[in-house]
Protein backbone atom coordinates (compact mmCIF):
# COMPACT_ATOMS: atom_id res chain seq x y z
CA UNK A 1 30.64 74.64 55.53
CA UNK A 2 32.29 72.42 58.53
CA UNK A 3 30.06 69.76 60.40
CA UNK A 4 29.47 70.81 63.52
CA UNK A 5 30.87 67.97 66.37
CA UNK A 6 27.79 68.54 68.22
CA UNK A 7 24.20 68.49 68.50
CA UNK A 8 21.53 71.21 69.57
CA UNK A 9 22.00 74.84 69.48
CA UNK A 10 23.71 77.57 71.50
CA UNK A 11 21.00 79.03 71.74
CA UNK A 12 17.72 79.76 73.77
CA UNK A 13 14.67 81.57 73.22
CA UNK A 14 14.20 83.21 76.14
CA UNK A 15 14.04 87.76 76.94
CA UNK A 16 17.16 86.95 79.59
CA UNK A 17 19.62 85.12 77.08
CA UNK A 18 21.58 87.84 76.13
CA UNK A 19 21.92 89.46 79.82
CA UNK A 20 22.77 86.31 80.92
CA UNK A 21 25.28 85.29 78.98
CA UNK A 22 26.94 88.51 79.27
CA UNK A 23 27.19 88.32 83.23
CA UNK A 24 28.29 84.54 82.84
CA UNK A 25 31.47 85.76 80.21
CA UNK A 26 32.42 88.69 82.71
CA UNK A 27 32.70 86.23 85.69
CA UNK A 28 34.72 84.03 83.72
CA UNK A 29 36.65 87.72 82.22
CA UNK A 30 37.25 88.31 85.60
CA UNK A 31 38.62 85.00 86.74
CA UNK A 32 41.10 85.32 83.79
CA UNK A 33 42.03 88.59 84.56
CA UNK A 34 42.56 87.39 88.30
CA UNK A 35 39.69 89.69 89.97
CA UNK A 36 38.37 86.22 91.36
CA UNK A 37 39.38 83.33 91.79
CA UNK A 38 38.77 80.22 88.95
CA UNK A 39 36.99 77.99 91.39
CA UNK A 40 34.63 81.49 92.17
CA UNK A 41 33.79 82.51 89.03
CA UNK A 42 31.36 79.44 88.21
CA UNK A 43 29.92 79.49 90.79
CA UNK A 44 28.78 82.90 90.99
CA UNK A 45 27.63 82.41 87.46
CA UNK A 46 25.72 79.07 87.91
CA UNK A 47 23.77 81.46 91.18
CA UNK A 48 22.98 84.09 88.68
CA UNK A 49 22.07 81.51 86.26
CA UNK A 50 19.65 79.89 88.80
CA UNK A 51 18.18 83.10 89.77
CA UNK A 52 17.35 84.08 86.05
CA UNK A 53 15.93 80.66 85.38
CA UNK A 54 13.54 81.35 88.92
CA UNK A 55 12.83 84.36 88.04
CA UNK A 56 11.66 84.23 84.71
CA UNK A 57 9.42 81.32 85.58
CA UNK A 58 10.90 78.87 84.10
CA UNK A 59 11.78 76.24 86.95
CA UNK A 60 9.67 75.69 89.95
């Protein structure tokens, strides 16, 4: 088995993982596939991502 080059996990615990990390690859999907622009698709991620993170409780 290969070292891995960096520490921690990809990983994390949390109900919303798996819904988020499917809206964050179709944002980038969709900036490859030119639906939206590259500079658009983070950031429409990183508001989803901040609204999950809200929402669940997780950040004040």
């Amino acid at each position: 088995m290969h070292e891995q080059p960096w520490a921690g996990v990809s990983y994390i615990g949390i109900p919303e993982y798996s819904g988020l990390g499917d809206r964050v690859s179709a944002e980038i999907s969709a900036a490859i596939a030119g639906q939206q622009s590259v500079d658009q698709a983070p950031a429409d991620a990183q508001l989803f991502s901040e609204d999950v993170v809200k929402g669940g409780g997780y950040q004040n």
